[in-house]
Protein backbone atom coordinates (compact mmCIF):
# COMPACT_ATOMS: atom_id res chain seq x y z
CA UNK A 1 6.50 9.23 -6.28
CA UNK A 2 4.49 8.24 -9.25
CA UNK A 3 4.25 4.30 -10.25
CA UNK A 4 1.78 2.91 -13.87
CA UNK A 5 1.18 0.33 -10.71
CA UNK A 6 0.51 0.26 -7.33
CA UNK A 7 -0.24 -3.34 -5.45
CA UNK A 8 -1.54 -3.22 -2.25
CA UNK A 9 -0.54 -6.14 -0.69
CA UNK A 10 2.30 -8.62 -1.30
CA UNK A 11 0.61 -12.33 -0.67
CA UNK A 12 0.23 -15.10 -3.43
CA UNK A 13 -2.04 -12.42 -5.58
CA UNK A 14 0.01 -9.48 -4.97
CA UNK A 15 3.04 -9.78 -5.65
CA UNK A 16 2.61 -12.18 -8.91
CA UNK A 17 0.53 -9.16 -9.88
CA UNK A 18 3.32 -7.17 -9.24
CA UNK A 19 5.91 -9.45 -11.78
CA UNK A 20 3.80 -9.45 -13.97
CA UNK A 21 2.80 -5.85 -14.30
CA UNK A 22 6.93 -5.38 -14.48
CA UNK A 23 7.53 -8.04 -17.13
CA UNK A 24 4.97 -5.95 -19.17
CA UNK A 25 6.94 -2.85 -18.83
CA UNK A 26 5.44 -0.94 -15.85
CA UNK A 27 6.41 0.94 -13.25
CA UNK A 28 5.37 -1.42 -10.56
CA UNK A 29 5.33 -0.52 -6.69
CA UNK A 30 3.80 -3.48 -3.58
CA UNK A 31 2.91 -2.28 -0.66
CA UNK A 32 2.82 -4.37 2.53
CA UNK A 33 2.77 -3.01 6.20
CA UNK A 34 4.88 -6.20 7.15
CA UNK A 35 7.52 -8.53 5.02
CA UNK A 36 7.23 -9.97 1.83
CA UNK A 37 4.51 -12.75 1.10
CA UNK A 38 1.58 -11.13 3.37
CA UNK A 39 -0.71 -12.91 5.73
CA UNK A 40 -0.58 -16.55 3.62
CA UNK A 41 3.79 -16.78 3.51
CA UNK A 42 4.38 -14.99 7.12
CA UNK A 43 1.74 -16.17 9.29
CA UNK A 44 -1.12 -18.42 7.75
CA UNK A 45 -0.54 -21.61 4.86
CA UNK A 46 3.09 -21.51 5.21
CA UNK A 47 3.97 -21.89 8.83
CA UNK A 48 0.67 -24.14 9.49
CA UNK A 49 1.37 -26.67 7.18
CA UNK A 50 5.41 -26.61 8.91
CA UNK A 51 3.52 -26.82 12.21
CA UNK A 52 1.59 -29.96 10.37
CA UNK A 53 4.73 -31.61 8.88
CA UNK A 54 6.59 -31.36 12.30
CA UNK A 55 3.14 -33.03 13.83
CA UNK A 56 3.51 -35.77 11.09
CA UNK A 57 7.03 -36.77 11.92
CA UNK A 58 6.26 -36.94 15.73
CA UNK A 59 2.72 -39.14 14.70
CA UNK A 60 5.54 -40.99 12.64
CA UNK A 61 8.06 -41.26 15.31
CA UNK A 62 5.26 -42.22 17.93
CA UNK A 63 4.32 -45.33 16.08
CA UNK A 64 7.48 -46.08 14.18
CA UNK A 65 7.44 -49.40 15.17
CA UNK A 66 4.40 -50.12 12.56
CA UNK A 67 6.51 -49.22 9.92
CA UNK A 68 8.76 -51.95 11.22
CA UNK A 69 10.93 -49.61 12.28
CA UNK A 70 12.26 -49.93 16.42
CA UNK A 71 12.91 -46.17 18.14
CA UNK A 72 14.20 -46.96 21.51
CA UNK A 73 13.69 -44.03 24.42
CA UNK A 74 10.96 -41.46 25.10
CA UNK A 75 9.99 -39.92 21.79
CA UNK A 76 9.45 -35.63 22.67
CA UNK A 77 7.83 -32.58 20.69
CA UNK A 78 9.55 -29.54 21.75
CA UNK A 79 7.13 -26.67 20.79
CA UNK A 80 9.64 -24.22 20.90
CA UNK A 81 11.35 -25.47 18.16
CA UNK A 82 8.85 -26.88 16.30
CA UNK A 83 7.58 -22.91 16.32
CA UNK A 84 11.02 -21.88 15.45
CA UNK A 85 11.50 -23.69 12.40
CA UNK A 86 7.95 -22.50 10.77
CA UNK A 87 9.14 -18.80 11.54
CA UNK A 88 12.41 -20.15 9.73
CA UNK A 89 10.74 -21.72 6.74
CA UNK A 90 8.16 -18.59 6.38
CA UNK A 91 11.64 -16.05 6.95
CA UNK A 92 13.17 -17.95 3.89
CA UNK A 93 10.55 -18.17 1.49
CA UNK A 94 9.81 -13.98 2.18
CA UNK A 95 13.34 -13.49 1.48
CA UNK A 96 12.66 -15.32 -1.73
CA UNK A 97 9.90 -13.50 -3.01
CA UNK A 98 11.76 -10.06 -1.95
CA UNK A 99 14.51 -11.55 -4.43
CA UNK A 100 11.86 -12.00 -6.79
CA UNK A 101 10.71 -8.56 -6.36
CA UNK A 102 13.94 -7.21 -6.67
CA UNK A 103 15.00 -9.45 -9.93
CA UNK A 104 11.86 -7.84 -11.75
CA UNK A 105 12.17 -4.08 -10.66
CA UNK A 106 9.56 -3.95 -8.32
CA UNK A 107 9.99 -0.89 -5.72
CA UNK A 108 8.92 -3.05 -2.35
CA UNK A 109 7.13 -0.42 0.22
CA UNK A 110 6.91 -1.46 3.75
CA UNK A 111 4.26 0.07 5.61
CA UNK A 112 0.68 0.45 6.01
CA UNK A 113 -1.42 1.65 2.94
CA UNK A 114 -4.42 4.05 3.28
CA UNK A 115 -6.23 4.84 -0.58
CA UNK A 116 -7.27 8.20 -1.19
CA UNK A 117 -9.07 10.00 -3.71
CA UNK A 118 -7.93 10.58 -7.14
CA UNK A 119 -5.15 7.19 -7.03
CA UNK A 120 -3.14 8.14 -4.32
CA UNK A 121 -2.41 6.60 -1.32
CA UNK A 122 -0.33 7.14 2.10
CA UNK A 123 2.06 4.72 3.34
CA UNK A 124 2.64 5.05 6.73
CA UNK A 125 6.21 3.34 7.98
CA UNK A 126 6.54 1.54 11.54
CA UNK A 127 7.85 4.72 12.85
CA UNK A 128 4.42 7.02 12.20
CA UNK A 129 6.21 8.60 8.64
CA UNK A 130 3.69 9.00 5.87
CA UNK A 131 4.68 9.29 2.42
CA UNK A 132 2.69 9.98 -0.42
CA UNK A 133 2.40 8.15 -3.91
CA UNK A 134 0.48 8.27 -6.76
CA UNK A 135 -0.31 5.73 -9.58
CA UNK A 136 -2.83 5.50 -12.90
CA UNK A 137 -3.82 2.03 -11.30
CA UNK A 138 -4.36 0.17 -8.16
CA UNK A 139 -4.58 -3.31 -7.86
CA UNK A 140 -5.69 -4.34 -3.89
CA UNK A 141 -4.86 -7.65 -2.97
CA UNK A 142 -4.84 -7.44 0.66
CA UNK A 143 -6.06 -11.12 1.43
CA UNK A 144 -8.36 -12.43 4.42
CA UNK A 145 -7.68 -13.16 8.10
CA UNK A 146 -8.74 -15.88 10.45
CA UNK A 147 -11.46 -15.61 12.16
CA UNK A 148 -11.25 -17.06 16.11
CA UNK A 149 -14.03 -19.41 16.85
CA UNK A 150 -16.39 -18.60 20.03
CA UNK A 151 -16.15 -22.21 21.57
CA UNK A 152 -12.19 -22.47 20.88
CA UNK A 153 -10.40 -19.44 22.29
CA UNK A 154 -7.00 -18.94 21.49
CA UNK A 155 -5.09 -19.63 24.76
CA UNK A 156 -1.58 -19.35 23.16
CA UNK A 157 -1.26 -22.66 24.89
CA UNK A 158 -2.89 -25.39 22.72
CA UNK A 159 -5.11 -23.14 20.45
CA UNK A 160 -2.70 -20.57 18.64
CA UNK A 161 -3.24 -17.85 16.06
CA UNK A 162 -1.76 -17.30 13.44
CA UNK A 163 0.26 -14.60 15.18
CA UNK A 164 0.85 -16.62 18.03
């Protein structure tokens, strides 16, 4: 398939590329190997700062009784769910941008892109598929990732990736 606009990736640049590429009138395709919003929405800003907030309410909790305010019992973090509702707030704001993507006429692609010569590029879906396309331009916005430190290794237990 041939698009005026390809964007690989579907983060904060990406897909705001992607609008606005559509609002102008073009053909507009966005790429992503995993779910709307890339690295920063799925697995990086978004769920850390709902891993902060959660941490802020239990610092709140903890001393609630300098805000003149008496909590009586054991106050308890449960990780599990703290976890669970960053996946939940990260799941709902993909689905929004998918909605966004869909409002403007952008053709989401899920899979992992690979450039070629002469504008193309292959997709290839979780199952192995590739598909071809073509466009007259490229934007990449594929983003950064974290880089572990040497003296803190993720354990998984109290040092998590972004991937957990």
């Amino acid at each position: 398939m041939h698009y005026d606009l390809i964007v690989l990736g579907s983060g904060p640049g990406g897909y705001v590329a992607a609008i606005r590429a559509s609002q102008l009138g073009l053909k507009v395709a966005c790429v992503e190997r995993s779910e709307p919003g890339g690295i920063c929405l799925n697995w990086g800003c978004i769920p850390t700062k709902a891993l902060l907030k959660s941490a802020q309410v239990f610092n709140y909790m903890k001393n609630a009784n300098d805000y003149g305010v008496a909590v009586e019992g054991e106050i308890k973090a449960d990780l599990s769910a703290i976890v669970a509702r960053s996946r939940g707030v990260s799941e709902q704001m993909s689905k929004g941008i998918q909605y966004l993507l869909n409002k403007h006429k952008v053709d989401f692609i899920q899979g992992f892109g690979k450039l070629k010569a002469d504008k193309k590029m292959d997709v290839t879906d979780s199952e192995g598929n590739v598909q071809e396309y073509s466009a007259d331009n490229i934007i990449i916005a594929t983003g950064a990732r974290s880089r572990e430190l040497p003296n803190l290794p993720q354990d998984g237990e109290k040092i998590i990736g972004y991937r957990r």
